[in-house]
N, C-alpha and C. Protein backbone atom coordinates (compact mmCIF):
# COMPACT_ATOMS: atom_id res chain seq x y z
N UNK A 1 0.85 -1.17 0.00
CA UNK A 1 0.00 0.00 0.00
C UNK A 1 0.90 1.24 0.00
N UNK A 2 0.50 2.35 -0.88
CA UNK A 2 0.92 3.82 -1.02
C UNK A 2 0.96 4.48 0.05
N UNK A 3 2.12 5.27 0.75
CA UNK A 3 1.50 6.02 1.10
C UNK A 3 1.14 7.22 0.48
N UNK A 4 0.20 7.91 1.05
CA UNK A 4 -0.82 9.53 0.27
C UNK A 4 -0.11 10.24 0.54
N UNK A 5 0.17 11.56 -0.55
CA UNK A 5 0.12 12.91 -0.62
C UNK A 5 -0.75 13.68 0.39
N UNK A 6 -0.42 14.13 1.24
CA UNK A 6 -0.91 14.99 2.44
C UNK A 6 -0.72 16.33 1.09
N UNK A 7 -2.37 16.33 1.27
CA UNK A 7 -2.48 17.66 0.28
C UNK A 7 -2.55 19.38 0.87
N UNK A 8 -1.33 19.90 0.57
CA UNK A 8 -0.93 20.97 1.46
C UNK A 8 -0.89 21.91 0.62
N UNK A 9 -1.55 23.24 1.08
CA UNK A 9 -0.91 24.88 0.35
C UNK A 9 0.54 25.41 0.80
N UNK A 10 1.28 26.16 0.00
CA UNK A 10 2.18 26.70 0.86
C UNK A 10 2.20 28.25 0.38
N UNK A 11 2.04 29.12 1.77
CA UNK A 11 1.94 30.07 1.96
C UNK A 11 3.02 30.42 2.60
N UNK A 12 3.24 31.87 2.73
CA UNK A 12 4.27 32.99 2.86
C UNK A 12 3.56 33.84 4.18
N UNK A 13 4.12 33.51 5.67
CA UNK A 13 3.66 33.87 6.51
C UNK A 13 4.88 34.59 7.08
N UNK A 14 5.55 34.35 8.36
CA UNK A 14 6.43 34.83 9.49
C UNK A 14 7.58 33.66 8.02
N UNK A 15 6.95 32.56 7.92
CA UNK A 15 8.26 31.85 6.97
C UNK A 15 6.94 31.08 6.09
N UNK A 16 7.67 30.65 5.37
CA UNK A 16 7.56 29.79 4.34
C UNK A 16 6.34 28.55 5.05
N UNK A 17 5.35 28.61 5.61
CA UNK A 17 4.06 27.38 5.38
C UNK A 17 3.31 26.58 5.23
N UNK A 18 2.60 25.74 5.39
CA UNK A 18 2.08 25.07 4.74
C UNK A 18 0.43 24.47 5.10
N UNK A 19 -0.31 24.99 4.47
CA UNK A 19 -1.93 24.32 4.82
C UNK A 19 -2.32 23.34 4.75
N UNK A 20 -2.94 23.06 5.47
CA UNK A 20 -3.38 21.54 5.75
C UNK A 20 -4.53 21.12 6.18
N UNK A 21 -5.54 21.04 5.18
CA UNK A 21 -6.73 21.38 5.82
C UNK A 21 -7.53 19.50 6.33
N UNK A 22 -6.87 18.89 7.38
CA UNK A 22 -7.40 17.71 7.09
C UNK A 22 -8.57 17.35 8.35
N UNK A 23 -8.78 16.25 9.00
CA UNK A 23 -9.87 16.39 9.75
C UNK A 23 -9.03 16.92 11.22
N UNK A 24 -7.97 16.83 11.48
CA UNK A 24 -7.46 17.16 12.26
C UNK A 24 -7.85 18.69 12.55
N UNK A 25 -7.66 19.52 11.62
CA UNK A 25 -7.64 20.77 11.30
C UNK A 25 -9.28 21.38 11.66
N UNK A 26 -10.01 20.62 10.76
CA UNK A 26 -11.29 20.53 11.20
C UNK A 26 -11.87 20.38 12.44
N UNK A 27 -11.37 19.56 13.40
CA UNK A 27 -11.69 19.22 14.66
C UNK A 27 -10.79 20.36 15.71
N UNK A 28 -10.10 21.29 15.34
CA UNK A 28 -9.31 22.84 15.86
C UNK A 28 -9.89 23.45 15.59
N UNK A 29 -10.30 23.59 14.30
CA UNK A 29 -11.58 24.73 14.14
C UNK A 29 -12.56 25.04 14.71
N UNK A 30 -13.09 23.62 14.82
CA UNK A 30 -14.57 23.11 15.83
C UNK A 30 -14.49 23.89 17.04
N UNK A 31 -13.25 23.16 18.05
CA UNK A 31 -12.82 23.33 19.33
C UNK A 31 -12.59 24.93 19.40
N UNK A 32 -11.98 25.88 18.36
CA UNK A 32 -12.00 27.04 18.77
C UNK A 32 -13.48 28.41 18.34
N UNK A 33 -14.16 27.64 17.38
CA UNK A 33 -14.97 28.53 17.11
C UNK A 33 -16.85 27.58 17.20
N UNK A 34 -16.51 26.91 17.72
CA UNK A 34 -17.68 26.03 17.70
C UNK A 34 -18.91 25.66 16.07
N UNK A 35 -17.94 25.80 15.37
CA UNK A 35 -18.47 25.68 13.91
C UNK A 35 -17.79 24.67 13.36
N UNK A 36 -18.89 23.50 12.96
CA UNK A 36 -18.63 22.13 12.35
C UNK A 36 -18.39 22.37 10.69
N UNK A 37 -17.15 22.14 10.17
CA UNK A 37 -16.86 22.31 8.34
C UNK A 37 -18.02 21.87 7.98
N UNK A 38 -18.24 20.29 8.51
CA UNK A 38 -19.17 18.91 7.95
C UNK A 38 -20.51 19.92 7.36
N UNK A 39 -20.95 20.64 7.92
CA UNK A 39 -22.09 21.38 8.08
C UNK A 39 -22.33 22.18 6.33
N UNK A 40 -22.83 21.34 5.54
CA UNK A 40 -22.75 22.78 4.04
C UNK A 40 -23.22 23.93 4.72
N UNK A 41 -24.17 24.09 5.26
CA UNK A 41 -24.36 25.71 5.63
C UNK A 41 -23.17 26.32 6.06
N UNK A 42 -22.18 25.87 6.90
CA UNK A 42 -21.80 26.65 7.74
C UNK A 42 -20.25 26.57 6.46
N UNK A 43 -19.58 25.64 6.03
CA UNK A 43 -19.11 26.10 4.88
C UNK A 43 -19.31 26.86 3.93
N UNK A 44 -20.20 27.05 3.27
CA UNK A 44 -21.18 28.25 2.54
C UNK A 44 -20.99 29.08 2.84
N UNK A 45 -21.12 29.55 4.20
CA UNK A 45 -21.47 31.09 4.72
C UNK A 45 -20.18 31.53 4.95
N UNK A 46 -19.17 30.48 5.63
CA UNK A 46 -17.83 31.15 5.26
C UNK A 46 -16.94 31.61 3.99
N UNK A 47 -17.56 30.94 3.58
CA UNK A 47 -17.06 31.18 1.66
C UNK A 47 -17.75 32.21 1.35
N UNK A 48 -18.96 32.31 1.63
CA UNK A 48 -18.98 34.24 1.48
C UNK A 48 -18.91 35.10 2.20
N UNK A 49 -19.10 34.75 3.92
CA UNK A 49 -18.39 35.96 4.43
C UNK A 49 -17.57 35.71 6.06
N UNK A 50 -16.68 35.11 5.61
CA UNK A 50 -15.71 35.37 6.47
C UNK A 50 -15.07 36.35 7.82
N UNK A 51 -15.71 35.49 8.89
CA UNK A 51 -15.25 36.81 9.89
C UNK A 51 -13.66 36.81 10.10
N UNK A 52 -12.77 37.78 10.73
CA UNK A 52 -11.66 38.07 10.71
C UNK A 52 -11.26 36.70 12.08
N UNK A 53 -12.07 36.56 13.25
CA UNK A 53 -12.19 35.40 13.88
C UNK A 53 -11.82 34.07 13.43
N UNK A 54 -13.01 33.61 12.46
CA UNK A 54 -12.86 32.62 11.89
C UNK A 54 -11.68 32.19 10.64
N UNK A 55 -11.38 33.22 10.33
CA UNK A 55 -10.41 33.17 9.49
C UNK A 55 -8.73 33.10 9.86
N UNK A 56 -8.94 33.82 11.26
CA UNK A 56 -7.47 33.58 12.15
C UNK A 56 -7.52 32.01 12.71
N UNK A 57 -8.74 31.43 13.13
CA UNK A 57 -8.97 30.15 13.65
C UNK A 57 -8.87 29.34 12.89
N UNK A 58 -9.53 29.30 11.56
CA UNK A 58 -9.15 28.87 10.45
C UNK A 58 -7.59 28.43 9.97
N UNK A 59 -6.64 29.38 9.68
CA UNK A 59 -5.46 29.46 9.11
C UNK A 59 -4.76 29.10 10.50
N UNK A 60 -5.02 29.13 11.81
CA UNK A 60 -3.94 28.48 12.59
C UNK A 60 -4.78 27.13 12.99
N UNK A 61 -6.03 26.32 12.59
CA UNK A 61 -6.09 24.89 12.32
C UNK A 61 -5.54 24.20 11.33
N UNK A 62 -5.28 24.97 10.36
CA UNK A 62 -4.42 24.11 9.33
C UNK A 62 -3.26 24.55 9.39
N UNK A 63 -2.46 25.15 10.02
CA UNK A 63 -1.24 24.82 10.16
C UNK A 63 -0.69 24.32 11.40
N UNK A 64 -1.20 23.52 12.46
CA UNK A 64 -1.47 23.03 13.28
C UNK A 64 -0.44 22.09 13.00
N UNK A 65 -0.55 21.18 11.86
CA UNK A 65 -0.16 20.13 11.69
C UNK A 65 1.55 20.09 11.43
N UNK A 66 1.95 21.11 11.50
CA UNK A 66 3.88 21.66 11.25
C UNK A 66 4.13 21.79 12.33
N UNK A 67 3.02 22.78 13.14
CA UNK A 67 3.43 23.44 14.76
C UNK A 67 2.58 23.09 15.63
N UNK A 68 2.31 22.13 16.48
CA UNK A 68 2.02 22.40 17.32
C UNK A 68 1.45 23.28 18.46
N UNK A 69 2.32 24.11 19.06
CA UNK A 69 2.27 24.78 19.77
C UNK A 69 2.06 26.27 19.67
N UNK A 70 1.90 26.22 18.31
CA UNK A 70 1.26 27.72 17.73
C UNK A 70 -0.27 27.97 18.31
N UNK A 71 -0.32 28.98 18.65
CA UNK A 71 -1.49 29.76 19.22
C UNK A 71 -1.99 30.79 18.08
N UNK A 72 -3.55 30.86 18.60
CA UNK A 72 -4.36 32.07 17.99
C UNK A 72 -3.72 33.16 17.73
N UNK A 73 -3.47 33.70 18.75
CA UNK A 73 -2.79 35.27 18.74
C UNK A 73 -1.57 35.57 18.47
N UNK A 74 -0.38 34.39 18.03
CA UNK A 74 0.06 33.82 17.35
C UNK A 74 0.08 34.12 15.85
N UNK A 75 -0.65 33.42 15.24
CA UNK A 75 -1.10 33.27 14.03
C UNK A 75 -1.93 34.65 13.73
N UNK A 76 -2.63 34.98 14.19
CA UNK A 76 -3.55 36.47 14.26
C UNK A 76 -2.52 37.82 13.75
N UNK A 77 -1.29 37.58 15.01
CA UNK A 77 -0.16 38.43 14.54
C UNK A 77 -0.07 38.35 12.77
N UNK A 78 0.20 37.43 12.80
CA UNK A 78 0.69 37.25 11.37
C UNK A 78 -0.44 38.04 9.36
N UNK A 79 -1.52 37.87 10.35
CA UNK A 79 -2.61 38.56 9.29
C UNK A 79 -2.55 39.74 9.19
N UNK A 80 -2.12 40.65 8.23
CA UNK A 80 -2.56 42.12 8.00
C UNK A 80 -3.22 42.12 6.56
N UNK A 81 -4.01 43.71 6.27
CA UNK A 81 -4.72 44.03 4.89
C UNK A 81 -3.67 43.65 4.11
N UNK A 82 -2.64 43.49 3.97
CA UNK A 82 -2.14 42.84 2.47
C UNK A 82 -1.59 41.67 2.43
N UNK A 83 -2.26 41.02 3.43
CA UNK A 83 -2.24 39.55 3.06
C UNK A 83 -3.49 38.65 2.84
N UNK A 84 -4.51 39.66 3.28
CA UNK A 84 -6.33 38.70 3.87
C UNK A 84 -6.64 37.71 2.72
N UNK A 85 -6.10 38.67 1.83
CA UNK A 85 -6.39 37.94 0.28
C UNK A 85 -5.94 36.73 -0.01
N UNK A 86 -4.79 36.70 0.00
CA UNK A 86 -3.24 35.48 0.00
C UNK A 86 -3.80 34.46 0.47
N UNK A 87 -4.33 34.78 2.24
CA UNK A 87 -4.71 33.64 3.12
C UNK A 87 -5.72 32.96 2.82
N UNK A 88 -6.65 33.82 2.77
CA UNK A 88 -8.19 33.41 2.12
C UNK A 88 -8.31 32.44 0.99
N UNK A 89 -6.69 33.15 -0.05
CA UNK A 89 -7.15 32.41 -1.74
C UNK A 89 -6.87 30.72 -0.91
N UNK A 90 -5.40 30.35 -0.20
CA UNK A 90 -4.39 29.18 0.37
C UNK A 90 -5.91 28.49 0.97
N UNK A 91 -6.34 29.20 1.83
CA UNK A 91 -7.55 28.19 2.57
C UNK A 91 -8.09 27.92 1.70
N UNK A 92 -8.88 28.87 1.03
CA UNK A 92 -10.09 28.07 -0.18
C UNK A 92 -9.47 27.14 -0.71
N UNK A 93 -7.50 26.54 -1.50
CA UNK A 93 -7.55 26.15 -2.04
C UNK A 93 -7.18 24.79 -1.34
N UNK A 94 -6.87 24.80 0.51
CA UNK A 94 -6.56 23.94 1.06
C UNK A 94 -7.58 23.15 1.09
N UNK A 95 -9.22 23.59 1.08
CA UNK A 95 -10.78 23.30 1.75
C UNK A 95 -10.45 22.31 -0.18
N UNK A 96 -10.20 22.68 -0.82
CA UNK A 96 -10.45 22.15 -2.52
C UNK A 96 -10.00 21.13 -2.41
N UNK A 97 -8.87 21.35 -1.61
CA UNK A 97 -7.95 20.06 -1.98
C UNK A 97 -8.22 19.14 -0.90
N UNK A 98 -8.98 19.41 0.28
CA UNK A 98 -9.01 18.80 1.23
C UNK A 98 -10.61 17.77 0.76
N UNK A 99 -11.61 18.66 0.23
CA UNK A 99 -12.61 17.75 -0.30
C UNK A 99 -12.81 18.53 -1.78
N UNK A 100 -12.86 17.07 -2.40
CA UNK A 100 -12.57 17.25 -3.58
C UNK A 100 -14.58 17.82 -4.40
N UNK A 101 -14.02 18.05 -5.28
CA UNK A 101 -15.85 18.25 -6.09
C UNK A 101 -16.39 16.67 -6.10
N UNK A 102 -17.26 16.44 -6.06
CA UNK A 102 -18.26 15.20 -6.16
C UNK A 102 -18.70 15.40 -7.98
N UNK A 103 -18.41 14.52 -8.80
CA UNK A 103 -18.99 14.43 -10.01
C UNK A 103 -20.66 14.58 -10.03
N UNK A 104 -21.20 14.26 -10.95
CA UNK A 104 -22.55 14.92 -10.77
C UNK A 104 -23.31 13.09 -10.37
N UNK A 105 -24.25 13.43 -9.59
CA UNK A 105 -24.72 11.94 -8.23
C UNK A 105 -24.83 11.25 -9.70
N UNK A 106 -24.47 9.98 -9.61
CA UNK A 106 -24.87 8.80 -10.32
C UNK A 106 -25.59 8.11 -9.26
N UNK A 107 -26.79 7.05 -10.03
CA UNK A 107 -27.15 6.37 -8.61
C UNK A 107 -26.05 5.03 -8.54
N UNK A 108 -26.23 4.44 -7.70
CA UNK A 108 -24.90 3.72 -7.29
C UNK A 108 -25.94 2.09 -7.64
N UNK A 109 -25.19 1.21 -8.20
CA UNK A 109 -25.88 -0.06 -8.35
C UNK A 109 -26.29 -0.84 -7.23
N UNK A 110 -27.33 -1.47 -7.16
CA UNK A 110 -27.43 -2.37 -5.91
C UNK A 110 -26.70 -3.42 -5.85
N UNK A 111 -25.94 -3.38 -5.16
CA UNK A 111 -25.24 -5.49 -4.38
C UNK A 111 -26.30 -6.24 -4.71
N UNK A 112 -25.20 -6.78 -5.88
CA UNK A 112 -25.88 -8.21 -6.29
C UNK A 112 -25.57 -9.06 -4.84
N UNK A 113 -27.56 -9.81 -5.03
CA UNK A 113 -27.39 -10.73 -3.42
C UNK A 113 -27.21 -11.90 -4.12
N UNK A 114 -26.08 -12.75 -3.46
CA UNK A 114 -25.87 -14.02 -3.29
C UNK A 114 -26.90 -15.12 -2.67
N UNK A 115 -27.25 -15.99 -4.47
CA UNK A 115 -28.34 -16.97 -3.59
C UNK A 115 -27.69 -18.23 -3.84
N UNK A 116 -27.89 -18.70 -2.74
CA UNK A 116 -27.27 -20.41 -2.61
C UNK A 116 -27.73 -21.42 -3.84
N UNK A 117 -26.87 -22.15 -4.50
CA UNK A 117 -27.44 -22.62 -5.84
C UNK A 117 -26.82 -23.88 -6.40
């Protein structure tokens, strides 16, 4: 067995980065802002409007997975107006890469049942 490509952004912070948006990341997010990804609404609404909160909580759950011991206010430091953009594009493209598009629903065949014969 392979091992996987841990699908990562790399961004330009205090250094050089990397996003990681996996369930790990997801379950930091949870814990600091009480908002489940799993949720389409609540993905949705961040994709169009983003609080400055969620978006610091955001970008220090996915980089969680390099540092450890990195904190909010931490990572918060690190956001100013000429980067919101940068960060924002790296997450959206970490959330892309983290779940992929679903092709359009096919229905799925039923399990052929096994009859004794």
């Amino acid at each position: 067995m392979s091992a996987k490509v841990r699908p990562s952004v790399t961004i330009s912070l205090d250094k050089e980065r990397h996003l990681l948006l996996d369930l790990n990341a997801m379950v930091s997010f949870q814990e600091a802002t009480g908002k489940n990804l799993f949720k389409e609404s609540v993905a949705k609404a961040l994709a169009r409007d983003m609080s400055p909160m969620d978006l610091r909580a955001l970008l220090w759950a996915c980089l969680l997975h390099e540092d450890e011991a990195l904190t909010l206010k931490q990572v918060g430091s690190w956001i100013h107006a000429g980067n919101t953009a940068e960060i924002s594009a790296g997450i959206m493209e970490a959330w892309s890469k983290a779940i992929p598009e679903v092709e359009a629903k096919q229905p799925r065949p039923l399990a052929k049942s096994r009859r004794a014969g």
